[in-house]
Protein backbone atom coordinates (compact mmCIF):
# COMPACT_ATOMS: atom_id res chain seq x y z
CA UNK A 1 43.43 -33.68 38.83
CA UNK A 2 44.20 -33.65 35.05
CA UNK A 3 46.55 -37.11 34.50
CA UNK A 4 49.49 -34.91 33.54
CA UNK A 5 51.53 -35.77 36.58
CA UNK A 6 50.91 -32.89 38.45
CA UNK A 7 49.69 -32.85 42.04
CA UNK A 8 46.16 -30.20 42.19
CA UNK A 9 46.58 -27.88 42.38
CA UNK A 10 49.97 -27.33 41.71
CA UNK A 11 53.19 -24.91 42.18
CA UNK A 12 56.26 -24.59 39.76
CA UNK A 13 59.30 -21.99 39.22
CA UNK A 14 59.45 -19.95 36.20
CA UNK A 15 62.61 -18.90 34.57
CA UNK A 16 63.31 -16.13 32.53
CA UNK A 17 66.69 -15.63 32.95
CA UNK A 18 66.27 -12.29 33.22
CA UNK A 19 69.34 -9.79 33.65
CA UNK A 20 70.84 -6.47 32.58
CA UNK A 21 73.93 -5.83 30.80
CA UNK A 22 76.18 -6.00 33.89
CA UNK A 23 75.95 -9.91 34.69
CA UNK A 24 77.23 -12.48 32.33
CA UNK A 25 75.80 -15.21 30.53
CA UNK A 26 77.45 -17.76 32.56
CA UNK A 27 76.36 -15.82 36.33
CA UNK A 28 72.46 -16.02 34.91
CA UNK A 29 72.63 -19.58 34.01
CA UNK A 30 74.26 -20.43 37.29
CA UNK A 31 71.71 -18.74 39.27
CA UNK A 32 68.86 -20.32 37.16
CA UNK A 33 70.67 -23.81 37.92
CA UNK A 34 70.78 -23.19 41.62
CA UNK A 35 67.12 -21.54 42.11
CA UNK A 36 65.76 -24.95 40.50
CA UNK A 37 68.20 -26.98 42.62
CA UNK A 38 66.46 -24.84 45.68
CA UNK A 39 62.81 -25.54 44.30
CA UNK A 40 63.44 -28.91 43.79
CA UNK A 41 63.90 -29.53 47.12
CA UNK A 42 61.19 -26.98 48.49
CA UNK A 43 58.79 -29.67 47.01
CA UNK A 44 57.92 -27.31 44.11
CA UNK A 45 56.02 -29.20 41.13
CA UNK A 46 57.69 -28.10 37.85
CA UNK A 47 60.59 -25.61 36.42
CA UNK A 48 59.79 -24.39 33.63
CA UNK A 49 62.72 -22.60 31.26
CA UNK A 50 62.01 -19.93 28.67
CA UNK A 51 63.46 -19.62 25.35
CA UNK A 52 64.82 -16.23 24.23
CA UNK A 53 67.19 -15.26 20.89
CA UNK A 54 66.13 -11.49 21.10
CA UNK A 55 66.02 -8.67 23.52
CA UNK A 56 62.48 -8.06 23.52
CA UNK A 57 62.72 -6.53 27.52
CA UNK A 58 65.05 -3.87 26.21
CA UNK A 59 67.54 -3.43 28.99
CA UNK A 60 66.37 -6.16 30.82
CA UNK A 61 66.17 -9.78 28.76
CA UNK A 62 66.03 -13.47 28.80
CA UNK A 63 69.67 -15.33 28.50
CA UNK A 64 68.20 -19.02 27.86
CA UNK A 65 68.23 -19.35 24.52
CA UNK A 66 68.61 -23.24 25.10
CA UNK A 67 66.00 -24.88 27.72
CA UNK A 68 66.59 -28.24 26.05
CA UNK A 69 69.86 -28.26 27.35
CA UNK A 70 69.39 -26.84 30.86
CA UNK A 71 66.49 -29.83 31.26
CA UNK A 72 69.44 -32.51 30.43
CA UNK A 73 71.57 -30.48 32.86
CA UNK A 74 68.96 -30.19 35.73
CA UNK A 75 68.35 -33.28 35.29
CA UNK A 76 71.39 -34.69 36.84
CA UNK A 77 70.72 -31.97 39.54
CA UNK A 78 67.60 -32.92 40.70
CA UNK A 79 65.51 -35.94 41.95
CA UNK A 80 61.97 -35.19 41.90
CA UNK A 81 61.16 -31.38 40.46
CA UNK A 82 59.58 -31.71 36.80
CA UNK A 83 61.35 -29.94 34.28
CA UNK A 84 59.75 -28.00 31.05
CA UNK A 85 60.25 -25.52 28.40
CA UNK A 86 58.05 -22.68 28.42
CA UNK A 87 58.27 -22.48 25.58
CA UNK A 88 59.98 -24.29 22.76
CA UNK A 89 59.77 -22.44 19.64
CA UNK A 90 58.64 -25.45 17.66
CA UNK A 91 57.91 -23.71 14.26
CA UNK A 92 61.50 -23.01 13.48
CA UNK A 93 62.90 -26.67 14.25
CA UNK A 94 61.98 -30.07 12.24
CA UNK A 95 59.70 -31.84 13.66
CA UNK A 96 61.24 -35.55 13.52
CA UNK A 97 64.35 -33.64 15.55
CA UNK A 98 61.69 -32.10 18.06
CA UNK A 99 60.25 -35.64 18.94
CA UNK A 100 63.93 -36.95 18.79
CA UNK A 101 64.87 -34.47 21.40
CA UNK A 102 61.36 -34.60 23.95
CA UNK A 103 62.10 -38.47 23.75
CA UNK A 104 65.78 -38.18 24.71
CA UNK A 105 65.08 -35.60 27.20
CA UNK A 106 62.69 -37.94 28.71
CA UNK A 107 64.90 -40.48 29.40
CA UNK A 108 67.14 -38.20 30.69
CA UNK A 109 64.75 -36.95 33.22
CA UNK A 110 63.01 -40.52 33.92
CA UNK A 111 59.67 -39.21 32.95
CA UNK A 112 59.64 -35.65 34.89
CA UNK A 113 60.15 -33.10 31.08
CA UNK A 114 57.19 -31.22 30.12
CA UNK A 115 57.09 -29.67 26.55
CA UNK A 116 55.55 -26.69 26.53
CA UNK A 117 55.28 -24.79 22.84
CA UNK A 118 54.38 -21.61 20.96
CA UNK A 119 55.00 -18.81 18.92
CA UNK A 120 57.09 -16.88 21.28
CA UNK A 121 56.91 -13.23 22.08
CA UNK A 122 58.74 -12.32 18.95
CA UNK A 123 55.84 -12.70 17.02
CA UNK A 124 54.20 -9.40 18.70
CA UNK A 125 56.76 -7.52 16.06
CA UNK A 126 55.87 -9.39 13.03
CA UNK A 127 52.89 -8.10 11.10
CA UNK A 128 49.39 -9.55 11.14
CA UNK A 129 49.88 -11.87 8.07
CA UNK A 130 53.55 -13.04 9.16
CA UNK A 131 51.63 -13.52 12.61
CA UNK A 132 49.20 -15.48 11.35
CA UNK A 133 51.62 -17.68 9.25
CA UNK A 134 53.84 -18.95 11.78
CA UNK A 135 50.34 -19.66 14.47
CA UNK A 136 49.86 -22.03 11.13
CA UNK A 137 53.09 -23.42 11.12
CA UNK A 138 52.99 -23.90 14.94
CA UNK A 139 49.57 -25.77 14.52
CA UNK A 140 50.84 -28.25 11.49
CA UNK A 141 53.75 -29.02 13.60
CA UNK A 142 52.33 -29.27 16.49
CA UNK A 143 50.00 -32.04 15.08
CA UNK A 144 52.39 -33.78 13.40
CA UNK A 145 54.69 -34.01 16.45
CA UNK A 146 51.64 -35.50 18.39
CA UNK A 147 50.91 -38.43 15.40
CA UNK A 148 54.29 -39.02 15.84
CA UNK A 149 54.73 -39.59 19.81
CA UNK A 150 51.36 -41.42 19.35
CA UNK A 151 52.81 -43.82 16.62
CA UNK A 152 50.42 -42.96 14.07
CA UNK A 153 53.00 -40.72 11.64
CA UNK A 154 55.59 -43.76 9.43
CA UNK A 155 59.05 -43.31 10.34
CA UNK A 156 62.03 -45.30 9.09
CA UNK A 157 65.08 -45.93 10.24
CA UNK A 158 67.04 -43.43 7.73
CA UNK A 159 64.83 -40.50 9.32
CA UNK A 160 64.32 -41.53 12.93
CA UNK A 161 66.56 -43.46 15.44
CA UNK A 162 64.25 -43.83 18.71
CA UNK A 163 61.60 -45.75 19.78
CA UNK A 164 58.43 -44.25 19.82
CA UNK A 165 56.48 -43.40 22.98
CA UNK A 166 53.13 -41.56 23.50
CA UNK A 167 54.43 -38.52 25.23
CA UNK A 168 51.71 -36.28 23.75
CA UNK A 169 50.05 -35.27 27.07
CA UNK A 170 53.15 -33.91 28.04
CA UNK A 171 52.57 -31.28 25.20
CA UNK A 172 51.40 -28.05 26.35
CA UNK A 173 50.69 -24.97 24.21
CA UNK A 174 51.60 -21.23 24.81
CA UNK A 175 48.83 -19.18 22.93
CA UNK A 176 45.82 -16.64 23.25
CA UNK A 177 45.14 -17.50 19.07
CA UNK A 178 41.62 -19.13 19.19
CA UNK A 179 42.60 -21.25 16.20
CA UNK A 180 45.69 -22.65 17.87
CA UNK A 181 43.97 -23.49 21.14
CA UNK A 182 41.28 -25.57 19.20
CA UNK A 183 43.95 -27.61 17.63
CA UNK A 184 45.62 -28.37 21.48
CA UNK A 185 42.23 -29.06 22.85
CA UNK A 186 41.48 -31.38 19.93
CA UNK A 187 44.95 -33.21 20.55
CA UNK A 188 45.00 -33.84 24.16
CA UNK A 189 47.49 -30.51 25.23
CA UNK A 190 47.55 -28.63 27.97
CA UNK A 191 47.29 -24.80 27.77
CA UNK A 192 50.04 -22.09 29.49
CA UNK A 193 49.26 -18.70 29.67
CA UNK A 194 51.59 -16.03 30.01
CA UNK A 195 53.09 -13.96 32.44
CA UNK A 196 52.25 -10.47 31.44
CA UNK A 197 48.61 -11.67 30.37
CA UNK A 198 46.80 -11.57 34.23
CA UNK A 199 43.56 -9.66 33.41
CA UNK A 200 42.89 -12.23 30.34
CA UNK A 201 43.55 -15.64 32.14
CA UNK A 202 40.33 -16.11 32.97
CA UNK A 203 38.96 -15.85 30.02
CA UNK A 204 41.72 -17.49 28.18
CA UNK A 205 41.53 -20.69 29.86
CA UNK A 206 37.40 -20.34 29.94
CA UNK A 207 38.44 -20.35 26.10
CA UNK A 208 40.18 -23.22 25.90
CA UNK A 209 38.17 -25.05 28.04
CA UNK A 210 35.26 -24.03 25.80
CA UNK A 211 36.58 -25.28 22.66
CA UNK A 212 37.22 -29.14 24.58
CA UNK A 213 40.23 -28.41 25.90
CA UNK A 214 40.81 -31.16 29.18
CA UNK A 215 44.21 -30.50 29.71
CA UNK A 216 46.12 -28.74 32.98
CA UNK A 217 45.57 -25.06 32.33
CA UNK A 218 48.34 -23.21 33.98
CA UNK A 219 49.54 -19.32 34.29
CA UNK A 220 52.78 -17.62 35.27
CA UNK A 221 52.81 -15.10 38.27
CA UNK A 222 55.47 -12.98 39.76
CA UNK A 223 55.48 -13.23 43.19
CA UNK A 224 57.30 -11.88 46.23
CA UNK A 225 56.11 -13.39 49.95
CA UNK A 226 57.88 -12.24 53.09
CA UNK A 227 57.23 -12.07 56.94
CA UNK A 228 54.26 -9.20 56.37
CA UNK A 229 52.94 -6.95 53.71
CA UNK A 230 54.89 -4.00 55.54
CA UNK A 231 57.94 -5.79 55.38
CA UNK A 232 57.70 -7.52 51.67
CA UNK A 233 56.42 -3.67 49.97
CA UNK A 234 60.03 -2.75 51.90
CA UNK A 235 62.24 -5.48 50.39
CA UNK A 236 60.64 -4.99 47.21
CA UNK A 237 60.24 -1.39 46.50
CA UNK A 238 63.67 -0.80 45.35
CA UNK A 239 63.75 -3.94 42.95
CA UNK A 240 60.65 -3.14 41.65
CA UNK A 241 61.36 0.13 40.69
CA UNK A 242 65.12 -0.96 39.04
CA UNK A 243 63.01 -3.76 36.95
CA UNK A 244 60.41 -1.12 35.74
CA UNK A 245 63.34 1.18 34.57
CA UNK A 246 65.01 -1.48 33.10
CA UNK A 247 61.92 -3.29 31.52
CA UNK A 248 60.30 -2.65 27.84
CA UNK A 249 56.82 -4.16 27.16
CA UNK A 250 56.73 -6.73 24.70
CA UNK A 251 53.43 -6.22 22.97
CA UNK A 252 53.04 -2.88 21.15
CA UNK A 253 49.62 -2.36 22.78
CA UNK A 254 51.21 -2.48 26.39
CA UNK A 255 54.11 -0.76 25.18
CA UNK A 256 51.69 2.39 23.44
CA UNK A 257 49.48 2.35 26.66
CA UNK A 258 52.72 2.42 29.14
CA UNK A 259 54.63 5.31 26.85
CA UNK A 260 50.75 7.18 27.40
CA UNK A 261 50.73 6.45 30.80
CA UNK A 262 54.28 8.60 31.40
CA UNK A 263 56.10 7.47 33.95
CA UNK A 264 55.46 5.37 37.01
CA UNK A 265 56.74 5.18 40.44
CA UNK A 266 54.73 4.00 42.32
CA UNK A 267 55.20 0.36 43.71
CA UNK A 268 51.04 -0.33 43.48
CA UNK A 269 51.59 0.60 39.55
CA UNK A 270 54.45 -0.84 39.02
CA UNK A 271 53.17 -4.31 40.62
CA UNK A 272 49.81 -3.56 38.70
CA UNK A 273 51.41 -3.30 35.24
CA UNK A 274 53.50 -5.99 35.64
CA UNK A 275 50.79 -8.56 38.16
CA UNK A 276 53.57 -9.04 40.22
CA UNK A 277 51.53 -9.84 43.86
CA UNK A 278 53.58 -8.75 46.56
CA UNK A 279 52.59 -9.14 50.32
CA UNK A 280 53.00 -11.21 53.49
CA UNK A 281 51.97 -14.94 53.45
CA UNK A 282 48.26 -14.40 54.57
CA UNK A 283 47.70 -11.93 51.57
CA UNK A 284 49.71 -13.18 48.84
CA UNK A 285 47.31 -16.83 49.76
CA UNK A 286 44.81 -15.18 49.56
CA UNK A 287 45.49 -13.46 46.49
CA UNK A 288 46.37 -16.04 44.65
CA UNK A 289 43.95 -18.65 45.89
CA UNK A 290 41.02 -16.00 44.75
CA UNK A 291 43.10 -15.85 41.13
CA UNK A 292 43.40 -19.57 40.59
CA UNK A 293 40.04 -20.42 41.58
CA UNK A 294 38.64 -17.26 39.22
CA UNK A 295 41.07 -18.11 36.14
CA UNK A 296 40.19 -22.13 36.38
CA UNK A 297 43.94 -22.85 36.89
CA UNK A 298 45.06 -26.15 38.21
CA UNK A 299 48.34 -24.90 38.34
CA UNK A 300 50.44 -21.83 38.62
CA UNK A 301 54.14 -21.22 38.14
CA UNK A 302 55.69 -18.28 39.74
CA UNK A 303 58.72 -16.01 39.06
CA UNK A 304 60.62 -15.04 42.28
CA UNK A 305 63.80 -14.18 40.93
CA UNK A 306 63.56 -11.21 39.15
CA UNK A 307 66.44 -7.94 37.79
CA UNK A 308 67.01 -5.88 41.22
CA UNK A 309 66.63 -8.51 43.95
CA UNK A 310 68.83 -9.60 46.10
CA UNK A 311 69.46 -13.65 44.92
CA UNK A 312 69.13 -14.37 48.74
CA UNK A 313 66.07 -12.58 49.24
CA UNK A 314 64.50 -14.24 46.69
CA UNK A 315 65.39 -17.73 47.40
CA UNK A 316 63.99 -16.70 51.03
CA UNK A 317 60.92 -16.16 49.36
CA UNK A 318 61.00 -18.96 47.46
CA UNK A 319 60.70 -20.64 51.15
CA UNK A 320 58.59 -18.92 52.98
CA UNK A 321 56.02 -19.57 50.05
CA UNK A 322 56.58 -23.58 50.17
CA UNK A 323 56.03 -23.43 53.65
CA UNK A 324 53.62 -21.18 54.61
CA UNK A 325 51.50 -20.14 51.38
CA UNK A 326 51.31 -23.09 49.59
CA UNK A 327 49.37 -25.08 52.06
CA UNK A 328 47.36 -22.00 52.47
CA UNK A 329 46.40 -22.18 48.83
CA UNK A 330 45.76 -25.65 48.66
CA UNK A 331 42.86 -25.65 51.74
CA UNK A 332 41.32 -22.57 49.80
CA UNK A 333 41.06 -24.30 46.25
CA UNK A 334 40.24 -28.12 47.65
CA UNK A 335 37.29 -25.97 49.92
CA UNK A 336 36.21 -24.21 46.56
CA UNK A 337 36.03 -26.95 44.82
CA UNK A 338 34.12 -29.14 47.21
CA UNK A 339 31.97 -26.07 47.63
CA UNK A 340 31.20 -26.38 44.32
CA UNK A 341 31.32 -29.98 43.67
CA UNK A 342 30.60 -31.72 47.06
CA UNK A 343 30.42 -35.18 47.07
């Protein structure tokens, strides 16, 4: 294990917030409150909270356009469950506020925030040179908010009211830019990759990994777990289809290859579009188990909640997965590895 303060390997929620135009602000940010409440004491690892200004899912989009602030509220929610942004859109802030507010929200969480960074999907609409620019801006911030959690950037006391403390391994960084991910592995940051990017994980994190990054690489998943495969395709099928009809792309490539594709009904497609692993807990172990072990992951943070499900089906999942797959997952990747690495 990667000292990061993660067990290995190891399970968090992921939050989108997702919705559609008929709930409200304040019923998504509820639900998001109580589904971490829920992991937190299903023993899950992390929460990790997205952060969203635009409606880049068309129907279907984000509502946390915040995650600092649901990490201070969470806080006072939970007792054990780390808590992260995934991820905090670093080039548009200052960066003596951004170390301001990781070292306040660390206090606030006695040690359990995570900081994970990037560009944000809005970038896939910018052009190639406005792309490029902010991946630059991201990196030169990025660094300087590391020199200053180490100590090595001056600060006075007109420009900065906290004590210092090294928090820079709790830094992780959202990107598939080869540029960006030298600059993490060269700092000490761990690497997230993205929900919607399943077929590339494995060679994203081989990438990072590659370019010296030692930081915990981890990936975001949908998942849905019930009793069986029969009966999860069942429960699903419905919600699946809603999210689909709901849901645009947000890279231009998926969204030109989906629009060529015409429409798709099928549950198999939709799940394969979106690698969204469905099944009963012997499969979906299975499954994943064979994904984290190919993709290098030491962790993986998974999406149960999603547009079209019932909110009590999905916490159900959210339980039969701590209970039954987890431990599943666990004896597969610590039998890899000492396949691999026996001692």
């Amino acid at each position: 294990m990667r000292d990061h303060g993660f067990s290995w390997p190891s399970f968090g929620v992921f939050h989108q917030g997702w919705a559609t135009e008929e709930r409200s602000d304040a019923e998504v940010l509820a639900d998001v409150i109580r589904s971490t409440v829920h992991a937190d004491r299903l023993g899950f690892d992390v929460a990790w909270f997205t952060e969203q200004h635009t409606r880049m899912f068309g129907a279907t989009w984000g509502r946390i356009a915040a995650p600092q602030l649901l990490i201070a509220h969470t806080a006072a929610c939970t007792d054990r469950i780390g808590l992260g942004t995934a991820v905090r859109l670093i080039a548009d802030e200052d960066v003596l506020r951004i170390a301001e507010e990781l070292l306040t929200l660390d206090l606030l969480t006695e040690g359990r925030v995570q900081f994970g960074i990037g560009t944000g999907m809005g970038s896939f609409s910018q052009s190639p040179a406005e792309r490029e620019a902010r991946r630059e801006t991201l990196r030169t911030r990025a660094v300087e908010l590391a020199r200053l959690l180490r100590g090595e950037a001056e600060v006075t006391p007109e420009t900065f009211a906290l004590d210092v403390r090294d928090l820079s391994n709790r830094i992780h960084i959202a990107t598939t830019d080869p540029h960006s991910m030298a600059m993490a592995a060269q700092e000490g940051f761990g690497y997230l990759a993205g929900m919607f990017g399943g077929r590339r994980h494995a060679q994203l994190v081989r990438e990072f990994h590659e370019l010296g990054g030692r930081g915990v690489a981890r990936a975001a998943r949908m998942v849905f777990v019930d009793d069986d495969d029969r009966t999860a395709r069942r429960k699903v099928r419905a919600a699946a289809s809603y999210f689909w009809e709901h849901f645009t792309p947000p890279s231009p490539g998926w969204r030109k290859a989906a629009l060529a594709a015409g429409p798709i009904h099928e549950l198999d497609d939709i799940c394969a579009q979106l690698g969204w692993i469905v099944g009963g807990p012997a499969s979906v172990a299975a499954h994943l188990a064979d994904y984290m072990i190919t993709s290098g992951l030491d962790g993986v943070d998974l999406s149960f909640h999603v547009p079209g499900l019932d909110t009590d089906v999905a916490d159900r999942a959210m339980e039969i997965f701590a209970l039954t797959v987890r431990p599943e997952v666990v004896k597969i990747v610590h039998a890899a590895a000492e396949h691999t690495h026996p001692r």
